[in-house]
PDB file of N, CA and C in Angstrom:
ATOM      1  N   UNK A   1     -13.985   5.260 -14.590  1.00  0.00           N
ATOM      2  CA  UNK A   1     -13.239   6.286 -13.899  1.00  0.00           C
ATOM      3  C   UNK A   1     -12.814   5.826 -12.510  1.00  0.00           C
ATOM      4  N   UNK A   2     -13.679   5.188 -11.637  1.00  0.00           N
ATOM      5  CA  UNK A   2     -13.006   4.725 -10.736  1.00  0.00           C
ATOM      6  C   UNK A   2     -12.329   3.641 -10.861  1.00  0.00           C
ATOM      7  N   UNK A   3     -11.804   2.886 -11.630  1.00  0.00           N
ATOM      8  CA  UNK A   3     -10.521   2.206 -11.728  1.00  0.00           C
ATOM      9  C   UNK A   3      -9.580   2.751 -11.876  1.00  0.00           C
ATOM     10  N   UNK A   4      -9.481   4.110 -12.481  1.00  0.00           N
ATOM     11  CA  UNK A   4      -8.658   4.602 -12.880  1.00  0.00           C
ATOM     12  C   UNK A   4      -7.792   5.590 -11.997  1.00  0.00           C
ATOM     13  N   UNK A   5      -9.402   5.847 -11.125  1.00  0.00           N
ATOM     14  CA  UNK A   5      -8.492   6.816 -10.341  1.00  0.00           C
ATOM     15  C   UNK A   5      -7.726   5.731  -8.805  1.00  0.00           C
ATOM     16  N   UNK A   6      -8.572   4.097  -8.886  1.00  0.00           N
ATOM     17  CA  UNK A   6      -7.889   3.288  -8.405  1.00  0.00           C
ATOM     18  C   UNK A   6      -6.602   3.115  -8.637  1.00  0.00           C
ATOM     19  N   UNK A   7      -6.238   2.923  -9.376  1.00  0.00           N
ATOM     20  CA  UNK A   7      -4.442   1.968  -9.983  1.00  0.00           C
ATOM     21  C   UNK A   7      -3.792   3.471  -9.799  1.00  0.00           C
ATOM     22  N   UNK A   8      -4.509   4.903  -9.752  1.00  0.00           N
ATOM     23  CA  UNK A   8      -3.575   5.778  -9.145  1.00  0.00           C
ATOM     24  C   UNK A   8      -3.197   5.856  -8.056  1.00  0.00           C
ATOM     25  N   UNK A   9      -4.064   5.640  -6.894  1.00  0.00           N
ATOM     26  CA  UNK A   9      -3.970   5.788  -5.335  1.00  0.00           C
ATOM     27  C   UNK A   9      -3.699   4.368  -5.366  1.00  0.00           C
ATOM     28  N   UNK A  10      -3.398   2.456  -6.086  1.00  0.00           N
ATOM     29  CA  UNK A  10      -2.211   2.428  -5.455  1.00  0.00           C
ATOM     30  C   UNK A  10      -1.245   2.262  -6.285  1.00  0.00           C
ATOM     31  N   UNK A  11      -0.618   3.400  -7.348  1.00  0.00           N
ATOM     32  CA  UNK A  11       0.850   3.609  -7.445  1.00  0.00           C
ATOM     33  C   UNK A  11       1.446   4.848  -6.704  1.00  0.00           C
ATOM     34  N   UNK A  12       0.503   5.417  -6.152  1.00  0.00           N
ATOM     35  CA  UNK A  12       0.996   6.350  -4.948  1.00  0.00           C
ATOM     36  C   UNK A  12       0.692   5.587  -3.650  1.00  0.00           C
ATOM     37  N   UNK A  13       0.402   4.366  -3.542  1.00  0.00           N
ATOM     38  CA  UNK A  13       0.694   3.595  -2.271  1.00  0.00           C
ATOM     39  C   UNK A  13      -0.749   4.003  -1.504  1.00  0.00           C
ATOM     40  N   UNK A  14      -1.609   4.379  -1.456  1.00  0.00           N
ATOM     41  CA  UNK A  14      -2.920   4.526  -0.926  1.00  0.00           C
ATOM     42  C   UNK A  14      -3.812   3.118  -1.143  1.00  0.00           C
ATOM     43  N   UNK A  15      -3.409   2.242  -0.296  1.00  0.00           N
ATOM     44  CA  UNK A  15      -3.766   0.905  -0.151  1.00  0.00           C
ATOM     45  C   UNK A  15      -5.192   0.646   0.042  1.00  0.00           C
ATOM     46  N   UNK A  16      -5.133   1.524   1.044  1.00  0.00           N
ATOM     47  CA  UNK A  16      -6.824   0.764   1.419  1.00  0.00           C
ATOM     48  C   UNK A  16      -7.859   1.211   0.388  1.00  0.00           C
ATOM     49  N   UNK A  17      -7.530   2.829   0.574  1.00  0.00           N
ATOM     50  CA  UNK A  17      -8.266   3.462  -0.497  1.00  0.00           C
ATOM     51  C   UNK A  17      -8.729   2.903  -2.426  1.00  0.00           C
ATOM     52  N   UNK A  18      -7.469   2.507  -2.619  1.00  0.00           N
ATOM     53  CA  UNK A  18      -7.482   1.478  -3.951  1.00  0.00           C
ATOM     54  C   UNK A  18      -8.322   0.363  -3.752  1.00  0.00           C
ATOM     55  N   UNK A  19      -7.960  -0.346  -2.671  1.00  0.00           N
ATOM     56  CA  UNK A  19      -8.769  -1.288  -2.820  1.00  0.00           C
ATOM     57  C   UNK A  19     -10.455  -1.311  -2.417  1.00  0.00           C
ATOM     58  N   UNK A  20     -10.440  -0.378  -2.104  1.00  0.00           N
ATOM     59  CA  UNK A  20     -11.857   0.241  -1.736  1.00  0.00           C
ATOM     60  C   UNK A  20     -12.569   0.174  -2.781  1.00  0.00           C
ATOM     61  N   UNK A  21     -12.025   0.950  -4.164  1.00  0.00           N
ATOM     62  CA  UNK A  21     -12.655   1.370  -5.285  1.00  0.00           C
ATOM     63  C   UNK A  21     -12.821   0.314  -6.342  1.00  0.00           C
ATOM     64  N   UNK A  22     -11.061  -0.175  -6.022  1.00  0.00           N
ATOM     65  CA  UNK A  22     -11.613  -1.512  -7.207  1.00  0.00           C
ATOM     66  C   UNK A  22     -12.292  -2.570  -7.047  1.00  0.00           C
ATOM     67  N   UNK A  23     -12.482  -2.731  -5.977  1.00  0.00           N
ATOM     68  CA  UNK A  23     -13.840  -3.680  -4.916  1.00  0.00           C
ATOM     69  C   UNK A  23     -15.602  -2.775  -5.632  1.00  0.00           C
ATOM     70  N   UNK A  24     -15.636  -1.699  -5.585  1.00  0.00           N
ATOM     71  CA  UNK A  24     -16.922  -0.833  -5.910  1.00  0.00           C
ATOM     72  C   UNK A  24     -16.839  -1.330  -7.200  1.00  0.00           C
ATOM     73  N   UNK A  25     -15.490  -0.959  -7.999  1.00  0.00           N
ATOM     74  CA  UNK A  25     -15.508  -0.339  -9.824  1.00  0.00           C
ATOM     75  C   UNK A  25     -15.598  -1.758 -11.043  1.00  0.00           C
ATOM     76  N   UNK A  26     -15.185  -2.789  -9.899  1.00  0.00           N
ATOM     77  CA  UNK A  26     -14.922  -4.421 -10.742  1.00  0.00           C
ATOM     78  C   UNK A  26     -16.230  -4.641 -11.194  1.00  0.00           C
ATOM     79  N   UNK A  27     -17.700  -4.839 -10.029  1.00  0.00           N
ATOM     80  CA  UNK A  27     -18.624  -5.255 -10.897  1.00  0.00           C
ATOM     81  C   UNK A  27     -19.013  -4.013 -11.955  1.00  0.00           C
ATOM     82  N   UNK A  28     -18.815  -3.017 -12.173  1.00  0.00           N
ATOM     83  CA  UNK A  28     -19.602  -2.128 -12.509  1.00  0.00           C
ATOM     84  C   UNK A  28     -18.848  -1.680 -14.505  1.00  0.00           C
ATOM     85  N   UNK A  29     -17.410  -2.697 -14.222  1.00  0.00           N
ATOM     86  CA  UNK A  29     -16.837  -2.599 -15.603  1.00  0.00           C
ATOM     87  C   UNK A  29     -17.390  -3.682 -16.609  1.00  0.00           C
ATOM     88  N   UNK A  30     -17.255  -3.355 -18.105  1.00  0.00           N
ATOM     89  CA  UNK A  30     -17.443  -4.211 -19.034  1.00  0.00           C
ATOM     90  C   UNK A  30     -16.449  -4.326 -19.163  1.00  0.00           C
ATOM     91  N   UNK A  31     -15.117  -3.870 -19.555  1.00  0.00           N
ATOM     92  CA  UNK A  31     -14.167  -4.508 -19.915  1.00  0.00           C
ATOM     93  C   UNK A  31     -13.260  -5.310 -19.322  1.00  0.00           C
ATOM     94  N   UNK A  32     -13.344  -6.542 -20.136  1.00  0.00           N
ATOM     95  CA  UNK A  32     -12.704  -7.728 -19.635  1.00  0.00           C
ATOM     96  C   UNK A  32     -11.538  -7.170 -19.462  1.00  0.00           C
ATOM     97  N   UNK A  33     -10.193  -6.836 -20.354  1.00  0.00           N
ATOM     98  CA  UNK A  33      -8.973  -6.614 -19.957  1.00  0.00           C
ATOM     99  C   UNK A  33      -8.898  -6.012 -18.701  1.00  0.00           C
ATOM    100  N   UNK A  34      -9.660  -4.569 -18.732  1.00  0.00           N
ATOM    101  CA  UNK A  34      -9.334  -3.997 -17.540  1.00  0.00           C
ATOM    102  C   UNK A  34      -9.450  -4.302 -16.045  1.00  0.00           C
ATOM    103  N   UNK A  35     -10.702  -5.521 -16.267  1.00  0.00           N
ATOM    104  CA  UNK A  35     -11.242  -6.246 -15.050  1.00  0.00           C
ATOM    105  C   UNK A  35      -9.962  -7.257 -14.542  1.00  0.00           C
ATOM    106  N   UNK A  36      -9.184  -7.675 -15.550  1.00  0.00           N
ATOM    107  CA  UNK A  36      -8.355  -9.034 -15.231  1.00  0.00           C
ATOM    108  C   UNK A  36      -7.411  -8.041 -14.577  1.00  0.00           C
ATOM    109  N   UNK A  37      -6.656  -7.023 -14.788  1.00  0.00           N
ATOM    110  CA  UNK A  37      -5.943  -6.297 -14.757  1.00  0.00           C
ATOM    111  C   UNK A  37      -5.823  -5.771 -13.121  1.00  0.00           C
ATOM    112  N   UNK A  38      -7.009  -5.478 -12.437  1.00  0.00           N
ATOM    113  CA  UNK A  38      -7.985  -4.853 -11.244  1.00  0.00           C
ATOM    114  C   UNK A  38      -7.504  -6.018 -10.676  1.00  0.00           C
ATOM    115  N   UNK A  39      -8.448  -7.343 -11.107  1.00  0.00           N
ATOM    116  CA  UNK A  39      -8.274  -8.524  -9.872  1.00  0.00           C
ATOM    117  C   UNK A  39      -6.472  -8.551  -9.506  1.00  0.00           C
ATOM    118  N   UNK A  40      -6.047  -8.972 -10.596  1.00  0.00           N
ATOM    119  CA  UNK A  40      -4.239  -8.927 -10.546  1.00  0.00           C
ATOM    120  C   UNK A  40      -4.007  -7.769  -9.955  1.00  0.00           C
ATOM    121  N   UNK A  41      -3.774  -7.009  -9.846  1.00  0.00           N
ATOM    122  CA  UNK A  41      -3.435  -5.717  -9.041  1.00  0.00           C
ATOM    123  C   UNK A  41      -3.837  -5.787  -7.973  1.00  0.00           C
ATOM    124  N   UNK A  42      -4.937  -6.093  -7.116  1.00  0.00           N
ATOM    125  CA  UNK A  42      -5.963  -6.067  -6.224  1.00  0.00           C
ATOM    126  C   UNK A  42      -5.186  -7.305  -5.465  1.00  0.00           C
ATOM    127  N   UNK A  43      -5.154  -8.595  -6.088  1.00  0.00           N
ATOM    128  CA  UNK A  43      -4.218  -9.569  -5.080  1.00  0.00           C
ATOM    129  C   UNK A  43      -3.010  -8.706  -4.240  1.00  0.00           C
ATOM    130  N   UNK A  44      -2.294  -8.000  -5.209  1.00  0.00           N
ATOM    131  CA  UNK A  44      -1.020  -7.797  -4.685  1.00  0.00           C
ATOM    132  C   UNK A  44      -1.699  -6.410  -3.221  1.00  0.00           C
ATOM    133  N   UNK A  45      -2.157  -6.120  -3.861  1.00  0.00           N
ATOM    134  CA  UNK A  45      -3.307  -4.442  -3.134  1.00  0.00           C
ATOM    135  C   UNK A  45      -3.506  -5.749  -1.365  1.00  0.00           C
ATOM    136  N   UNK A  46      -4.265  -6.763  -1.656  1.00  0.00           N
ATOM    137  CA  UNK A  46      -4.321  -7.097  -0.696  1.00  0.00           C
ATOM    138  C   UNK A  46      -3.143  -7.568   0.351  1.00  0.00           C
ATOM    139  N   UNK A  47      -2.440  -8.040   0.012  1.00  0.00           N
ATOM    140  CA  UNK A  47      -0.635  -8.403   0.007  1.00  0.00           C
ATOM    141  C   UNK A  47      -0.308  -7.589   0.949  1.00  0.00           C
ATOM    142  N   UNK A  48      -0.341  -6.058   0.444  1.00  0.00           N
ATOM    143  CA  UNK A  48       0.435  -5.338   1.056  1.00  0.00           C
ATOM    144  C   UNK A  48      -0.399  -4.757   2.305  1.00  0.00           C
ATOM    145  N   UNK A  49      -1.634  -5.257   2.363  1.00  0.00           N
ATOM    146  CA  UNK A  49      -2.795  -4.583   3.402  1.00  0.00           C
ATOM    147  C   UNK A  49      -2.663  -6.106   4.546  1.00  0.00           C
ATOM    148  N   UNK A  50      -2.213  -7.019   4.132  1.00  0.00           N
ATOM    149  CA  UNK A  50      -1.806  -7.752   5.006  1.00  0.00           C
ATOM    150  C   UNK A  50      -3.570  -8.999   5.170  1.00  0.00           C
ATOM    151  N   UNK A  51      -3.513  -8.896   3.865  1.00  0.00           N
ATOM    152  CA  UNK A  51      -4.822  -9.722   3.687  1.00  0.00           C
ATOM    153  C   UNK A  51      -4.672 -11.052   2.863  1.00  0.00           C
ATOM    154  N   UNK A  52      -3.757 -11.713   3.740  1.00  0.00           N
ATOM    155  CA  UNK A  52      -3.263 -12.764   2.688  1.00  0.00           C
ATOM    156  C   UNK A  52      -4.117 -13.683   2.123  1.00  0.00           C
ATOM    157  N   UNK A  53      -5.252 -14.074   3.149  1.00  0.00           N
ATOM    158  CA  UNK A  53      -5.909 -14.758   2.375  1.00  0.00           C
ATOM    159  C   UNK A  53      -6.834 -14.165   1.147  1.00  0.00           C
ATOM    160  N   UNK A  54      -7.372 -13.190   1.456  1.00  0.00           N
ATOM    161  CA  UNK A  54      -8.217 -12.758   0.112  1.00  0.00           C
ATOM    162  C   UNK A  54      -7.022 -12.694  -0.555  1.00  0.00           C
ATOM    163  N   UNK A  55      -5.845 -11.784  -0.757  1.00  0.00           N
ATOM    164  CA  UNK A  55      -4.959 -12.177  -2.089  1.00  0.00           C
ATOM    165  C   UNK A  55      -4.890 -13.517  -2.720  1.00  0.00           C
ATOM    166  N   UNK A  56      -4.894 -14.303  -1.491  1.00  0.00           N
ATOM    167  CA  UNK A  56      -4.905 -16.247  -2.141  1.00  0.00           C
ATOM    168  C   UNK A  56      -6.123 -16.723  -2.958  1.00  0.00           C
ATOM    169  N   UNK A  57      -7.261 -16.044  -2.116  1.00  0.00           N
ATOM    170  CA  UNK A  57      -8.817 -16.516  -2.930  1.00  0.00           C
ATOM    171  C   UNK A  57      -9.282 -16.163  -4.214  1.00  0.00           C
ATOM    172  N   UNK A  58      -8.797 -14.600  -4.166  1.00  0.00           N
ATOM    173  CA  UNK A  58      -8.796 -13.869  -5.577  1.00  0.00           C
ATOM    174  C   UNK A  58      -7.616 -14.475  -6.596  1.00  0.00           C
ATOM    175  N   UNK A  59      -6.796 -14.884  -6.470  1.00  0.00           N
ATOM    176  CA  UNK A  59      -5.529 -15.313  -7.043  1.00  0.00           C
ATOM    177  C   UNK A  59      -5.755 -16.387  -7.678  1.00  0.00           C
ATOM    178  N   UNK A  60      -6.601 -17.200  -6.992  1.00  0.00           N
ATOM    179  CA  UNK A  60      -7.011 -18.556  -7.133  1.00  0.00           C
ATOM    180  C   UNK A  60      -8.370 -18.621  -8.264  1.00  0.00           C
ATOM    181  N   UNK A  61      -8.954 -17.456  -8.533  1.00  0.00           N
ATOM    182  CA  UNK A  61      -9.915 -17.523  -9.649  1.00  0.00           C
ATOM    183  C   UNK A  61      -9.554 -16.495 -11.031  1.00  0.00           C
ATOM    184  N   UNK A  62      -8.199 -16.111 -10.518  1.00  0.00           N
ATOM    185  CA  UNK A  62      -7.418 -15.371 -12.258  1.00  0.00           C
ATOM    186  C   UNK A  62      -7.105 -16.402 -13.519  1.00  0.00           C
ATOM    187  N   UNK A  63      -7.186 -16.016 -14.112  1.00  0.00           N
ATOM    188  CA  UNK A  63      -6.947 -17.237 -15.838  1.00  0.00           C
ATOM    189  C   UNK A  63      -6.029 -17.766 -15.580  1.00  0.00           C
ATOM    190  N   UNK A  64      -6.057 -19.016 -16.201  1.00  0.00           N
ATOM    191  CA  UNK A  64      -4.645 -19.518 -16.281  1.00  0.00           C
ATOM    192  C   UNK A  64      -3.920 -19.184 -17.293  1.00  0.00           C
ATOM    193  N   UNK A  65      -2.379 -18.923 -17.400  1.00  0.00           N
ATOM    194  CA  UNK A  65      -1.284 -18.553 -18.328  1.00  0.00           C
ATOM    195  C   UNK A  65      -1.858 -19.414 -19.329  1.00  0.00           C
ATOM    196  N   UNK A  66      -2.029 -20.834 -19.308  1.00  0.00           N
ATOM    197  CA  UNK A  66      -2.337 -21.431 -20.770  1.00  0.00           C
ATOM    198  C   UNK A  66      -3.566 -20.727 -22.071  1.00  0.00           C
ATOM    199  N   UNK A  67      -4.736 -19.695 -21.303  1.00  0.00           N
ATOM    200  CA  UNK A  67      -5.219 -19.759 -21.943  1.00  0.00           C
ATOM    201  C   UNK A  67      -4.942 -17.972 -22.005  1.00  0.00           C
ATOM    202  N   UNK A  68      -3.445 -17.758 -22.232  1.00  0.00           N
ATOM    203  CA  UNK A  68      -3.681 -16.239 -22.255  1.00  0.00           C
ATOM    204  C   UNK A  68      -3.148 -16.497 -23.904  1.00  0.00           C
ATOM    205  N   UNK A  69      -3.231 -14.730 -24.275  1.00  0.00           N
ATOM    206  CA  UNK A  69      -2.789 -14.853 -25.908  1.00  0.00           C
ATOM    207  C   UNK A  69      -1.595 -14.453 -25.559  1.00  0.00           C
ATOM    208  N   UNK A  70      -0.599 -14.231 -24.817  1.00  0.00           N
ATOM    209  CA  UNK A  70       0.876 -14.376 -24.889  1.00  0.00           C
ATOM    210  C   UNK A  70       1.487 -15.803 -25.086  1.00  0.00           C
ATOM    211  N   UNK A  71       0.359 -16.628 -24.841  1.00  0.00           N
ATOM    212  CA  UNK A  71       0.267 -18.480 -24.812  1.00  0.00           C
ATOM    213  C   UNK A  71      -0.136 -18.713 -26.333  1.00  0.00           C
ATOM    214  N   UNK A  72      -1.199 -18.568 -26.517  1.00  0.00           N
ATOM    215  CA  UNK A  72      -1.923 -19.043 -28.075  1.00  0.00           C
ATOM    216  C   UNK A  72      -1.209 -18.638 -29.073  1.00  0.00           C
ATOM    217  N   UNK A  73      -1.309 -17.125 -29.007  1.00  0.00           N
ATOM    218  CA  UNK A  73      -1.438 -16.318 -30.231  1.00  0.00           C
ATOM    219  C   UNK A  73       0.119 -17.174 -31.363  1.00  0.00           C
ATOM    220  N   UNK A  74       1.167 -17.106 -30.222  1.00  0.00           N
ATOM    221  CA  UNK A  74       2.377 -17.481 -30.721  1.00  0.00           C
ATOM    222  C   UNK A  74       1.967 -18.952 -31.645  1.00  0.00           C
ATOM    223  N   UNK A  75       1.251 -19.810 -30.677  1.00  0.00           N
ATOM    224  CA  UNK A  75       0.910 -21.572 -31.555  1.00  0.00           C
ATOM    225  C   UNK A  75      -0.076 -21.254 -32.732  1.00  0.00           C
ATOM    226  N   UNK A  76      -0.686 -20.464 -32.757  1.00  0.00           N
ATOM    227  CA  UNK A  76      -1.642 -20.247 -33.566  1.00  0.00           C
ATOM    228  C   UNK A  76      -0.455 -20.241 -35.098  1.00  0.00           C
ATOM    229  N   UNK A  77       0.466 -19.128 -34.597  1.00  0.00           N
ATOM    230  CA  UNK A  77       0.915 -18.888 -35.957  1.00  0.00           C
ATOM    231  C   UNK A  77       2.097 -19.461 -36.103  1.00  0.00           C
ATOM    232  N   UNK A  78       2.671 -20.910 -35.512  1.00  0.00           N
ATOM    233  CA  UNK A  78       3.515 -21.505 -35.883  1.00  0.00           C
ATOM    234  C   UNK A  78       2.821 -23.040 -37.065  1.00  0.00           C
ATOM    235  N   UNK A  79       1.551 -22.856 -36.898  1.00  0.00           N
ATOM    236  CA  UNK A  79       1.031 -23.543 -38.217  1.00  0.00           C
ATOM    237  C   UNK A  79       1.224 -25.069 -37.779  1.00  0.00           C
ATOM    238  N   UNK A  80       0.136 -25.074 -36.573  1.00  0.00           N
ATOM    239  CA  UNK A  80       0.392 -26.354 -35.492  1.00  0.00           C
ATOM    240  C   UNK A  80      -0.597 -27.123 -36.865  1.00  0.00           C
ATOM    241  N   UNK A  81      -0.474 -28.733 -36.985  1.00  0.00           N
ATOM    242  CA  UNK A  81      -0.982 -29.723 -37.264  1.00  0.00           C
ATOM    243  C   UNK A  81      -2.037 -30.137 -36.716  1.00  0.00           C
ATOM    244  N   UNK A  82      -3.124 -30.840 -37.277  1.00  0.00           N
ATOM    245  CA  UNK A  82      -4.347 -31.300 -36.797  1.00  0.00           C
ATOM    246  C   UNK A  82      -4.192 -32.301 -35.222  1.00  0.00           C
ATOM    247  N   UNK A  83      -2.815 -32.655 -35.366  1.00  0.00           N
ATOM    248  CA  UNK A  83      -2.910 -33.424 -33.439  1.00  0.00           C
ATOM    249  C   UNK A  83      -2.636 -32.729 -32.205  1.00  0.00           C
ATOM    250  N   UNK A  84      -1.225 -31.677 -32.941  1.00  0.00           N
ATOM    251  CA  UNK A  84      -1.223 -30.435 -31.984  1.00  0.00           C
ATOM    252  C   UNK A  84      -2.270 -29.326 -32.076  1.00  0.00           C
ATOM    253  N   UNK A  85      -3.012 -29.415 -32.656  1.00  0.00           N
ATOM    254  CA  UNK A  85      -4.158 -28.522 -32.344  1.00  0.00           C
ATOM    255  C   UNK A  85      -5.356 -29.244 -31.570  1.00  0.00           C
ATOM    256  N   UNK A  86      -5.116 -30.154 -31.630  1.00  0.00           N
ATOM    257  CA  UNK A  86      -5.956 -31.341 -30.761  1.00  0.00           C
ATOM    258  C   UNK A  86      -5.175 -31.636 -29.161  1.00  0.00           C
ATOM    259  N   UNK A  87      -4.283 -31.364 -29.095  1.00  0.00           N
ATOM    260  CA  UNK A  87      -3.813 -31.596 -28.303  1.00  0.00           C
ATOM    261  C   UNK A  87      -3.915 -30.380 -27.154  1.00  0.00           C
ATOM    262  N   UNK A  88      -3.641 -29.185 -27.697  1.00  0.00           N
ATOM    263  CA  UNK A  88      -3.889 -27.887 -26.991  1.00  0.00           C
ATOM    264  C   UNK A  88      -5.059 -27.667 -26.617  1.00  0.00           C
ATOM    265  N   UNK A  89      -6.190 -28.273 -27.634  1.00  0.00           N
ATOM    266  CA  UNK A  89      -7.504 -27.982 -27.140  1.00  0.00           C
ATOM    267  C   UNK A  89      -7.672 -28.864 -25.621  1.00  0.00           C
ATOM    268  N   UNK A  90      -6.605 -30.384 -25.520  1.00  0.00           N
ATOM    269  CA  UNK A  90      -7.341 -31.125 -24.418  1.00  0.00           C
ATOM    270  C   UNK A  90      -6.209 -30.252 -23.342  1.00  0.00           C
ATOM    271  N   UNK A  91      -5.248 -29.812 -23.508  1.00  0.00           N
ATOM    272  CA  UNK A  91      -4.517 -29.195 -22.454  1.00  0.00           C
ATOM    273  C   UNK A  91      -5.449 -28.002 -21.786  1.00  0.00           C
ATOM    274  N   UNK A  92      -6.142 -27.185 -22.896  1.00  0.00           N
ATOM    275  CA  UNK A  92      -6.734 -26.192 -22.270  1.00  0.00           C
ATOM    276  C   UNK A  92      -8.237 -26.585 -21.795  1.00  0.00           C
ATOM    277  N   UNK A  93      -8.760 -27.502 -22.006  1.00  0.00           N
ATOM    278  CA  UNK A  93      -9.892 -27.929 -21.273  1.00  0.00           C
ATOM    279  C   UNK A  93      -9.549 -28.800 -20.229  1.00  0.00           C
ATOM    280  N   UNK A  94      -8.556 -29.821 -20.440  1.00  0.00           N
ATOM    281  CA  UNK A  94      -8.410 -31.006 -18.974  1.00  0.00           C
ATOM    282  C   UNK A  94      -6.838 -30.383 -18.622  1.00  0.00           C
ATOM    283  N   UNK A  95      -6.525 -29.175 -18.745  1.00  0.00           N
ATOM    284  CA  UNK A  95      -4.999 -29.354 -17.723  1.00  0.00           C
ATOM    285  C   UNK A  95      -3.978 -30.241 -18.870  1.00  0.00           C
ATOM    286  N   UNK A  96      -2.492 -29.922 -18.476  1.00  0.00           N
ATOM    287  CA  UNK A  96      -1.822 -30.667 -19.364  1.00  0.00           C
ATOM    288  C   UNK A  96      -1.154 -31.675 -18.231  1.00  0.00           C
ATOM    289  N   UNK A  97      -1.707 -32.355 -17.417  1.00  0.00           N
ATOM    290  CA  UNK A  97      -1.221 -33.255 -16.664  1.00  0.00           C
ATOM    291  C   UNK A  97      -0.428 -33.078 -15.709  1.00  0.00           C
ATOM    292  N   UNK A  98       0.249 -31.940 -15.506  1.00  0.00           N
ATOM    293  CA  UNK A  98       1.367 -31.600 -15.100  1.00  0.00           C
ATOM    294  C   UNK A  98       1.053 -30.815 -13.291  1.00  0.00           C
ATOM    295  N   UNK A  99      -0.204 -30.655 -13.372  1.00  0.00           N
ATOM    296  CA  UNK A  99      -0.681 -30.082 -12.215  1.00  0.00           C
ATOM    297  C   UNK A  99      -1.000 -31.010 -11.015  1.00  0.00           C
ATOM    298  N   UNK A 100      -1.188 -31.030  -9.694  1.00  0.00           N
ATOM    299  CA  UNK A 100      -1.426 -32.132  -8.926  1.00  0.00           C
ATOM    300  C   UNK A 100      -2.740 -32.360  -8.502  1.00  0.00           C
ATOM    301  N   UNK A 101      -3.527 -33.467  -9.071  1.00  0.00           N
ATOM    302  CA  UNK A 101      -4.883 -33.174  -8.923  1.00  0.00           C
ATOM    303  C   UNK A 101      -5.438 -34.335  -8.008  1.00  0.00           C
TER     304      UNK A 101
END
């Protein structure tokens, strides 16, 4: 409930207040979706409170796009081959190279 009544106070723009709650309501949820959902919201929550760095720190420990199911779900069911399925596994454990490390 208090997430909920979070993501209301801030789509009515009650900044601090939101982030007040979803700071209290994050450890206290089981659900994963809704938790990823909080942090993502909560970056921008900080954004607009003029907290750039916590938006950067929190930002910096959200999933990466590779391992979301708007990413997989699609390869899953294009009926990848034993190297491209080998291959995704090393992208999603070592990075696909492409990052600057």
């Amino acid at each position: 409930m208090i997430l909920g009544l979070a993501s209301t106070l801030a789509l009515k723009g009650n900044t601090d207040e939101a982030i007040e709650l979803m700071e209290r309501g994050l450890p206290l949820s089981i659900n994963e979706k809704q938790k990823s959902t909080m942090r993502a919201t909560l970056c921008f929550l900080y954004l607009k409170a003029g907290r750039e760095d916590k938006a950067n720190r929190l930002a910096s420990e959200l999933p990466h796009t590779r391992e979301s199911r708007e990413v997989i779900q699609p390869l899953i069911q294009q009926g990848l081959d034993d190297s491209e399925i080998d291959e995704n596994i090393k992208n999603i454990l070592l990075g696909d190279g492409k990052g600057i490390w």
